[in-house]
Protein backbone atom coordinates (compact mmCIF):
# COMPACT_ATOMS: atom_id res chain seq x y z
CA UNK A 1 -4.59 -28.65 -26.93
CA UNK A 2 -0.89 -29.59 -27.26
CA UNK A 3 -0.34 -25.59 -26.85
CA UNK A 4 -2.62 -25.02 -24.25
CA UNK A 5 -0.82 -27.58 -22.27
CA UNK A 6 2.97 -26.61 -23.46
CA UNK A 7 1.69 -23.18 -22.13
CA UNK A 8 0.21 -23.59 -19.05
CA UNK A 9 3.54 -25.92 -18.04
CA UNK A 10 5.52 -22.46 -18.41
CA UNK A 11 3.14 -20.56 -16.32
CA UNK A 12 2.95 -23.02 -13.65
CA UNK A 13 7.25 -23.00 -13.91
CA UNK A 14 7.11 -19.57 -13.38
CA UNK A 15 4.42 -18.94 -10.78
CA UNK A 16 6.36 -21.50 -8.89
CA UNK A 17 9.54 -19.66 -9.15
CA UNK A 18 8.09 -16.21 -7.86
CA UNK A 19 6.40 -18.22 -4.56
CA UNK A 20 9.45 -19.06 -3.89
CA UNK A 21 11.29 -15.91 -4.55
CA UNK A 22 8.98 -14.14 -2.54
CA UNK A 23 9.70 -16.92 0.64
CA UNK A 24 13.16 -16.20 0.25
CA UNK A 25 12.97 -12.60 0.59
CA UNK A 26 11.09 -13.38 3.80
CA UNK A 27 13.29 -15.53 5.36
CA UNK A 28 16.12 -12.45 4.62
CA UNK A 29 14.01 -10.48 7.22
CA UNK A 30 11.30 -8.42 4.72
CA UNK A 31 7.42 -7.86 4.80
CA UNK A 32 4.85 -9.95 3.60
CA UNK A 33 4.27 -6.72 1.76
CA UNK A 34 7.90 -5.84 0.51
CA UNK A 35 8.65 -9.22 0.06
CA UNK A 36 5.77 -9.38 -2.63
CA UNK A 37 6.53 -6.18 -4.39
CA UNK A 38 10.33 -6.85 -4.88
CA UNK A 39 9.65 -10.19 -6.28
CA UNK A 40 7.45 -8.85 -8.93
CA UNK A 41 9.99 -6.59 -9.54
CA UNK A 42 13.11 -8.67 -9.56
CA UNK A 43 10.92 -11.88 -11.62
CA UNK A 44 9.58 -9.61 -14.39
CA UNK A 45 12.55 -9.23 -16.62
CA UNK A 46 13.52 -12.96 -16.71
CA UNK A 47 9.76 -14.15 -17.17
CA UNK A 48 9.23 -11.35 -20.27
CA UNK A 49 12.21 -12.81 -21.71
CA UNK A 50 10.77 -16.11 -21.01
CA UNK A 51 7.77 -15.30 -22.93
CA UNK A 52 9.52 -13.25 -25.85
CA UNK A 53 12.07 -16.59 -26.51
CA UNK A 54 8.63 -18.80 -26.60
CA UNK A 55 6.82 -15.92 -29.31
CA UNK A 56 10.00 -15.73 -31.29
CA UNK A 57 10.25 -19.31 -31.44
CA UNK A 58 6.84 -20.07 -32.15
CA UNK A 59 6.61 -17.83 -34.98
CA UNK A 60 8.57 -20.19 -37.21
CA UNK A 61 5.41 -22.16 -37.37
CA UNK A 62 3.06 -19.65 -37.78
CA UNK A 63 2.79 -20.18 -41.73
CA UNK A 64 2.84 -24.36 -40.97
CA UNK A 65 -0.70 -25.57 -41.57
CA UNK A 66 -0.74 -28.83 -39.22
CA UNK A 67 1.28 -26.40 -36.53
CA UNK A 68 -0.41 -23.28 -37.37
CA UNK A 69 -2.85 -23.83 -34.08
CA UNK A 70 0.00 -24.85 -31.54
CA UNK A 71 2.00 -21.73 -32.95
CA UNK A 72 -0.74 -19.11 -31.93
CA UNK A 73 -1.75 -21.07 -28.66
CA UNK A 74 1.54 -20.68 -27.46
CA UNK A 75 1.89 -16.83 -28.49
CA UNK A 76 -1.58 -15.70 -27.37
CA UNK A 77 -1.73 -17.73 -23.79
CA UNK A 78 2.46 -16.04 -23.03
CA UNK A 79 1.51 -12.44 -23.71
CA UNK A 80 -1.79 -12.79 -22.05
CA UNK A 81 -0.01 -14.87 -19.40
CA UNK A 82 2.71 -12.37 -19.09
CA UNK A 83 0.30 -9.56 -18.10
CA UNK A 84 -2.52 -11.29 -16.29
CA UNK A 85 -0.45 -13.72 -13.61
CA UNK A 86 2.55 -11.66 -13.02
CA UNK A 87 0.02 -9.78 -11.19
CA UNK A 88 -2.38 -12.00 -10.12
CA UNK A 89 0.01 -14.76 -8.52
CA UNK A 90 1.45 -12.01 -6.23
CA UNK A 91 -2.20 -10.50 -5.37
CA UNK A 92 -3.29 -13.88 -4.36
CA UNK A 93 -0.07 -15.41 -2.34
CA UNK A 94 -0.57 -12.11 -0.12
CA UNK A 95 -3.93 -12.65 0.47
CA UNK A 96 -3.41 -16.26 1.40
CA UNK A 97 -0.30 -15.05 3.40
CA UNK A 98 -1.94 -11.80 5.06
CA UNK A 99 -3.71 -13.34 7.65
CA UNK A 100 -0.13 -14.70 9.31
CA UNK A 101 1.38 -11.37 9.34
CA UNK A 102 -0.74 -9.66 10.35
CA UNK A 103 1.25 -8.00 13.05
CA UNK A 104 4.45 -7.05 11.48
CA UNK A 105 4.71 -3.51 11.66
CA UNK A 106 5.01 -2.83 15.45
CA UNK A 107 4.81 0.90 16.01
CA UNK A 108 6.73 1.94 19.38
CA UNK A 109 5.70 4.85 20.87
CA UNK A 110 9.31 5.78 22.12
CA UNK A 111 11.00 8.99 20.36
CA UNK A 112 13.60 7.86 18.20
CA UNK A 113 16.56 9.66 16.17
CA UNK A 114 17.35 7.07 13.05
CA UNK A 115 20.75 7.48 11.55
CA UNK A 116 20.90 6.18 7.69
CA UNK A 117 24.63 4.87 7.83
CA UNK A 118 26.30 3.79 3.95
CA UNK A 119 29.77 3.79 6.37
CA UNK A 120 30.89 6.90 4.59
CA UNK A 121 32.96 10.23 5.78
CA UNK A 122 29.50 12.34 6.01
CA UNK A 123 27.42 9.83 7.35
CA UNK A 124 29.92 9.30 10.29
CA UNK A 125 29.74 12.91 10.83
CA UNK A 126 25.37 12.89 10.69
CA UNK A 127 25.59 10.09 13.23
CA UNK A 128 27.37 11.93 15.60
CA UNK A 129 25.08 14.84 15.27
CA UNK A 130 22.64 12.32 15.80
CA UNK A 131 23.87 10.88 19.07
CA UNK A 132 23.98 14.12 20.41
CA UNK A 133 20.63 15.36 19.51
CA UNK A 134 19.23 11.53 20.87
CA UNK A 135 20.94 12.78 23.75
CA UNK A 136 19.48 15.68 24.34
CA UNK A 137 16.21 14.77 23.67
CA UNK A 138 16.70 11.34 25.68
CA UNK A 139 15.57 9.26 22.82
CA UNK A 140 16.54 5.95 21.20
CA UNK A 141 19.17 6.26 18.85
CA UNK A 142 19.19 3.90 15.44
CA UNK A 143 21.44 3.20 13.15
CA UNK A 144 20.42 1.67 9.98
CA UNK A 145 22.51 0.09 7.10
CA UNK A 146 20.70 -1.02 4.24
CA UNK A 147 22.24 -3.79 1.68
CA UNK A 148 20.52 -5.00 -1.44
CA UNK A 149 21.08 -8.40 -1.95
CA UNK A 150 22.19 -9.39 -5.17
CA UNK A 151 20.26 -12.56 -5.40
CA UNK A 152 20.06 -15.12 -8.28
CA UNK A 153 16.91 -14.54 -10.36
CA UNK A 154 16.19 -18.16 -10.74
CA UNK A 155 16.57 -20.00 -7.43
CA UNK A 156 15.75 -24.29 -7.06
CA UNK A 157 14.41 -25.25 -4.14
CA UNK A 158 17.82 -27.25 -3.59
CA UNK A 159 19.87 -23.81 -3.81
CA UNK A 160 17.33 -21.59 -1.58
CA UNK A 161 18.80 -22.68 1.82
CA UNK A 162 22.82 -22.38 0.53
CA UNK A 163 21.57 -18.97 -0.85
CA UNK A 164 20.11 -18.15 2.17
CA UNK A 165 23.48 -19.30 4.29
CA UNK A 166 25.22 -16.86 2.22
CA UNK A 167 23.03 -13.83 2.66
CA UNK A 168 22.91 -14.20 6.52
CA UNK A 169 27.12 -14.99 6.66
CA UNK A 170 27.08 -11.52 3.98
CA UNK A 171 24.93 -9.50 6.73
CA UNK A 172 26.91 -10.94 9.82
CA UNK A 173 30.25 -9.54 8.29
CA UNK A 174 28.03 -6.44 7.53
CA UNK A 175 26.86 -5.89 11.38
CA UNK A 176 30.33 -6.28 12.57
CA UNK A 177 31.22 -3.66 10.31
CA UNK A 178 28.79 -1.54 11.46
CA UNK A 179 29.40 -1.85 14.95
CA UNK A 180 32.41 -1.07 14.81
CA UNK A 181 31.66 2.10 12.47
CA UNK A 182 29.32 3.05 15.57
CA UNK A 183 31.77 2.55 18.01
CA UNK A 184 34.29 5.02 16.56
CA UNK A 185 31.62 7.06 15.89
CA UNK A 186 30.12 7.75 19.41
CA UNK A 187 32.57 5.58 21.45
CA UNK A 188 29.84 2.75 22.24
CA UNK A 189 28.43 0.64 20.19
CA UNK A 190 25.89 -0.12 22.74
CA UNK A 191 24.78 3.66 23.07
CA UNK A 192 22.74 2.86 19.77
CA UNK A 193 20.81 0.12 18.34
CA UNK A 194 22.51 -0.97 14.92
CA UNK A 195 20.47 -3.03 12.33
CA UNK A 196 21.19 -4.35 8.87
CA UNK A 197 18.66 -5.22 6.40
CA UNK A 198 17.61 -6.32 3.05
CA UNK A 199 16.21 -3.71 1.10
CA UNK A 200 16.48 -0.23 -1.15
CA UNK A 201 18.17 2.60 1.54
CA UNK A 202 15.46 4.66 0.97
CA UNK A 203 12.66 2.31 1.37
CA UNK A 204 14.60 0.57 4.37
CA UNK A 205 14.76 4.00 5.86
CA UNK A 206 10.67 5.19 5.40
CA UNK A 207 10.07 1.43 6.83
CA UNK A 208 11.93 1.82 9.91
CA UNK A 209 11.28 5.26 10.75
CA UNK A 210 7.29 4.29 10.51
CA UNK A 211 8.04 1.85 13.49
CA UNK A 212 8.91 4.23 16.12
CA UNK A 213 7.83 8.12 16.91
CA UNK A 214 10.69 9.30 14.87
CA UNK A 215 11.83 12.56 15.68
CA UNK A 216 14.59 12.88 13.33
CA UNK A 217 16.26 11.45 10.22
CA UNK A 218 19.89 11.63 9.82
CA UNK A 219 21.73 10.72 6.93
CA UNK A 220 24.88 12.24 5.02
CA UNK A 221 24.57 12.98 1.29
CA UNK A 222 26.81 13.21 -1.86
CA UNK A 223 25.90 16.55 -3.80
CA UNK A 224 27.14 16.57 -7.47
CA UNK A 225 26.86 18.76 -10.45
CA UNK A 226 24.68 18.02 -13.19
CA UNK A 227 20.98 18.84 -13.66
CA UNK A 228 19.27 19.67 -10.09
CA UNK A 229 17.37 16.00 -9.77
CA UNK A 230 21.08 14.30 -10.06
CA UNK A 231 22.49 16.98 -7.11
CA UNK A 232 22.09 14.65 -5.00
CA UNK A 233 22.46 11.16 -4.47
CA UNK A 234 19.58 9.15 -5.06
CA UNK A 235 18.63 7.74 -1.51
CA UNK A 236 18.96 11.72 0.05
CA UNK A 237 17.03 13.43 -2.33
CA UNK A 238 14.52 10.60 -2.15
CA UNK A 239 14.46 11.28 1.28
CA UNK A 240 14.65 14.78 1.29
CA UNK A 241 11.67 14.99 -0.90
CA UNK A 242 9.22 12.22 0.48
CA UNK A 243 9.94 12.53 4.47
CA UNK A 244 7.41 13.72 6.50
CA UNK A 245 9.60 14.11 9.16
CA UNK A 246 12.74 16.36 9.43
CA UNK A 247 15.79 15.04 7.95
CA UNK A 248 19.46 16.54 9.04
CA UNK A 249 21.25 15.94 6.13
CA UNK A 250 25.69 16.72 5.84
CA UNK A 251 26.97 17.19 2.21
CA UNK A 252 30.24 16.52 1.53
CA UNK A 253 31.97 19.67 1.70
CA UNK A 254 31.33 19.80 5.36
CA UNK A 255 34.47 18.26 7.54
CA UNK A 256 34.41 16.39 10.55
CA UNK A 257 34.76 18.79 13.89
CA UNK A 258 37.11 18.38 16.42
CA UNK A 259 34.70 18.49 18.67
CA UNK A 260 30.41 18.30 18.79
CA UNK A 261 29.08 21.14 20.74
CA UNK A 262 26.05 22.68 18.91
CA UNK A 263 26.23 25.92 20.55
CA UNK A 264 24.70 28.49 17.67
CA UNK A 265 21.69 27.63 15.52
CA UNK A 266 20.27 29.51 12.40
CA UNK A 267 16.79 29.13 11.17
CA UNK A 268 15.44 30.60 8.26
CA UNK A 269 11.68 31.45 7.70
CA UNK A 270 9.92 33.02 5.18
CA UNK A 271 5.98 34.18 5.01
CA UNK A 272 5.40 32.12 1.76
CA UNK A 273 5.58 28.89 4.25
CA UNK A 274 4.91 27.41 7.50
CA UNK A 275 6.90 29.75 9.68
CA UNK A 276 5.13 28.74 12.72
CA UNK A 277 6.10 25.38 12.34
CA UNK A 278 9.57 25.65 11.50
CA UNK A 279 10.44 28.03 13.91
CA UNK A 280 8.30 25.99 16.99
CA UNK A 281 10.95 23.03 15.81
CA UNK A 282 14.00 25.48 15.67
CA UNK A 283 12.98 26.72 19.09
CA UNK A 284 12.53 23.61 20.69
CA UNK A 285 15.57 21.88 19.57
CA UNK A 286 17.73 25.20 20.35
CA UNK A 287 15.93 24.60 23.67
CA UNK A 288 16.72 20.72 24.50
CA UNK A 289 20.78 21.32 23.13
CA UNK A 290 21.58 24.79 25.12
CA UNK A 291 22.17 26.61 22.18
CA UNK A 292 21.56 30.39 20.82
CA UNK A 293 19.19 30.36 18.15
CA UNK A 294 19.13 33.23 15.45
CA UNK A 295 16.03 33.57 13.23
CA UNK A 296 16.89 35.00 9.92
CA UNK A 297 14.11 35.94 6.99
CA UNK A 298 15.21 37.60 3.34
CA UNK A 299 13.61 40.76 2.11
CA UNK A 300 12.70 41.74 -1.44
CA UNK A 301 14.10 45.62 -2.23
CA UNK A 302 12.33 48.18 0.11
CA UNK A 303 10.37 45.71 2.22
CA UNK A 304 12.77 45.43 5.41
CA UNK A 305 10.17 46.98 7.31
CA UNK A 306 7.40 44.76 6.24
CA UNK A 307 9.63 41.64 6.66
CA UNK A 308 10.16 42.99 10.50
CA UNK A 309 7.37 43.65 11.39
CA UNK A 310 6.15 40.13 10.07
CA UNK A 311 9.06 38.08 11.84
CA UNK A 312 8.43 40.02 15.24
CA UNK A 313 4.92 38.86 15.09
CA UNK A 314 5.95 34.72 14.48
CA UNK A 315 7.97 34.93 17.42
CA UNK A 316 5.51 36.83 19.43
CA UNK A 317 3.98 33.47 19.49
CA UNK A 318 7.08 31.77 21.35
CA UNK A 319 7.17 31.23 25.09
CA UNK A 320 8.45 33.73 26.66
CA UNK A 321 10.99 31.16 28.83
CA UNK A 322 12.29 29.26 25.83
CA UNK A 323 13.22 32.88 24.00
CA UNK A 324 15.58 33.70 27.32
CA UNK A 325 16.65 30.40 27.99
CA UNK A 326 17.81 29.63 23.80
CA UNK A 327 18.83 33.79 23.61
CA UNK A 328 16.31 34.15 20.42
CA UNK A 329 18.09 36.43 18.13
CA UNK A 330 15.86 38.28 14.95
CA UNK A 331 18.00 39.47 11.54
CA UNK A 332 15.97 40.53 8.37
CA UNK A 333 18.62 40.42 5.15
CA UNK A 334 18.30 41.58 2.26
CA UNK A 335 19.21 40.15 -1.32
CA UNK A 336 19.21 36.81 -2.97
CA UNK A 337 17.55 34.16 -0.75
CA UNK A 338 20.30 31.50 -0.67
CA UNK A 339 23.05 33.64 -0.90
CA UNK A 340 21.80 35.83 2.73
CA UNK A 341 20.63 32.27 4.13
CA UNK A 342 24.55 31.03 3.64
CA UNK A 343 25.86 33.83 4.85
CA UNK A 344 24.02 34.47 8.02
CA UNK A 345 24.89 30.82 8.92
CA UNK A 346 28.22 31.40 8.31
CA UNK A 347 28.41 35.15 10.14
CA UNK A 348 26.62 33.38 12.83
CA UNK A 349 29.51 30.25 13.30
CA UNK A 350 26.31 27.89 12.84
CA UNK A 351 26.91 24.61 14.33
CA UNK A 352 22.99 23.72 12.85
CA UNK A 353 21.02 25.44 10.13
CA UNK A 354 17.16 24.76 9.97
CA UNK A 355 15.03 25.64 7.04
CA UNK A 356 11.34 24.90 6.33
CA UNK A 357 10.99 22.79 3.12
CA UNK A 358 7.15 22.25 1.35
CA UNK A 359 6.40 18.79 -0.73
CA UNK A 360 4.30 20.01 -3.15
CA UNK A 361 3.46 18.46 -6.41
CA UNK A 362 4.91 21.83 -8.37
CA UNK A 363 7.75 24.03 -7.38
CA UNK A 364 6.85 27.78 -6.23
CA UNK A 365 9.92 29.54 -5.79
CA UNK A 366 9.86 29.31 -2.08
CA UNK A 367 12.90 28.53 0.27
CA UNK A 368 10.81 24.91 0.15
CA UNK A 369 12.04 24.68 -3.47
CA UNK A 370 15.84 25.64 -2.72
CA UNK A 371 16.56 22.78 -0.82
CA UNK A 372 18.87 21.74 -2.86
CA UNK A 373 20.83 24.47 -3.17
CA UNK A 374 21.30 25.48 0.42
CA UNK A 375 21.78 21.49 1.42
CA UNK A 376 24.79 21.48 -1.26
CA UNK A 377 26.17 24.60 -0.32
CA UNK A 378 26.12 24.80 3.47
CA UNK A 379 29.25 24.86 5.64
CA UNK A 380 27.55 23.02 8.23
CA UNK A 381 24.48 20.31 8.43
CA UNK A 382 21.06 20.90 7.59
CA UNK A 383 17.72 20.29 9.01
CA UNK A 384 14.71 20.30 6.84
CA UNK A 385 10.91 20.72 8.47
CA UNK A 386 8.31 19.43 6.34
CA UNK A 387 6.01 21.90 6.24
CA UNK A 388 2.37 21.42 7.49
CA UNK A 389 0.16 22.79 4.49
């Protein structure tokens, strides 16, 4: 009895502290939902080494006679603790809490460009791609900066509202940054709607982009050597891979212009994926910024006339109108895929380069699967389609 009760005191402690964990992630601006999850997250560590000190402790007694009983009390009811409420405490505070937020995801219908800004040389230079995309689409332009917090993992209920005081005084220095980062990006802060929050980039970024009709992700990335899931940073190739809608991405081997005017755009197609698609969103954005657009497919050895043939009949399907008025220019290449891709954007001066890209489960070879590649390795920014399979 003297265990069961020792026991349930430290699960009580502990279910406590993740409540309020989970309140003060609220109060820093998160979902119900979020808010939940990042708690379980953040709690786990110090509660398993909660219940490991209490096992390795009680073990001592284990070979006691008169203790024996408290000993495995205390060891059974923390590992089955451990498992059982770190998942049920959560489970049940959000379906007590559900009910009150119910309407906290507000979808806008308004198109939106959202720029993903860490403050950084190529994220300045995606924003003001951006802006001038949201520009000529007339849509809402965002700009989102995402901090983790690095909070405590054991707050009191005395320390929540001076932790709490610091985390809003952290992201007021943080939006003042920002603005200003806007500012000299575009020359008006008040041009674009800047926002800080509390959360991992790439989540932040999925979050916000769910809340409007998002017509475009832009976000600057920081391509490295190494094995191909490290060649990019973790929040772009997170990004890359999971968005569902295109993302212009700027590695860092691409240097600020002197000035934006996206006058030549290159879009590469291939029969292996959605063609249509890509080229429908090549055409169209060609179409809103004034530009020429040059459609560019690679052929194996001996199949140029194939390949011709093929790309003649996808843009047979364009309107007739928006070939004139974006000057719709066909090139078949042949040779290595990347290698004719990167050089026909760089024959062609390309300002933009748009490429299809598939999220399949497995690679296939296709241009889908060379994202990385031609993202790392491209003189000027990328947009990637998701394909519709």
């Amino acid at each position: 009895m003297i265990g069961f009760i020792a026991g349930a005191g430290i699960v009580v402690r502990n279910s406590i502290i993740l409540v309020d964990f989970v309140e003060l992630r609220m109060k820093h601006g998160m979902s119900l939902v979020d808010a939940v999850v990042d708690a379980g997250a953040v709690r786990f560590r110090p509660m398993l080494l909660t219940a490991a000190a209490v096992i390795v402790g009680s073990a001592v007694m284990l070979f006691d006679p008169i203790f024996q009983g408290l000993a495995i009390s205390l060891m059974a009811g923390e590992v089955a603790s451990l498992l059982l409420s770190r998942m049920a405490v959560p489970v049940l505070f959000y379906l007590s809490e559900r009910k009150k937020h119910a309407g906290e995801l507000v979808v806008s219908s308004e198109p939106t460009i959202l720029a993903a800004a860490d403050q950084g040389p190529q994220s300045l230079i995606a924003l003001k791609f951006a802006n001038a995309i949201a520009r000529a689409f007339g849509a809402a332009l965002k700009v989102l900066h995402a901090r983790e917090a690095e909070l405590p993992t054991y707050v009191t209920a005395s320390k929540m509202d001076e932790v709490d005081r610091e985390e809003r005084r952290a992201d007021d220095a943080e939006a003042a940054k920002l603005d200003e980062f806007v500012k000299f990006a575009i020359g008006d802060e008040t041009a674009a709607r800047s926002m800080i929050v509390d959360g991992s980039p790439a989540d932040s970024i999925f979050d916000e982009a769910a809340r409007a009709n998002t017509l475009l992700i832009a976000l600057g990335t920081h391509g490295r050597g190494g094995l191909e899931k490290l060649r990019f940073g973790s929040v772009a190739e997170t990004v890359l891979r999971e968005s569902r809608v295109p993302v212009l991405t700027v590695n860092s081997s691409i240097e600020m212009p002197e000035s934006l005017d996206i006058r030549r755009i290159v879009c590469a197609i291939e029969p292996d994926g959605d063609a249509a698609g890509t080229l429908r969103y090549a055409v169209g954005l060609a179409e809103k910024l004034g530009s020429r657009l040059t459609v560019v497919s690679i052929a194996a050895d001996g199949k140029d006339g194939e390949i011709r043939e093929w790309i003649s009949s996808v843009c047979a399907n364009i309107d007739e109108s928006a070939k004139q008025q974006c000057e719709l220019e066909q090139i078949v290449r042949s040779g290595d895929v990347i290698g004719q891709v990167l050089a026909e954007a760089d024959d062609a001066n390309a300002d933009l380069l748009v490429i299809g890209v598939s999220h399949d489960l497995f690679a296939d070879g296709s241009l889908g699967a060379r994202t990385t590649e031609i993202v790392n390795r491209a003189h000027c920014p990328v947009i990637t389609v998701p394909n519709a399979k």
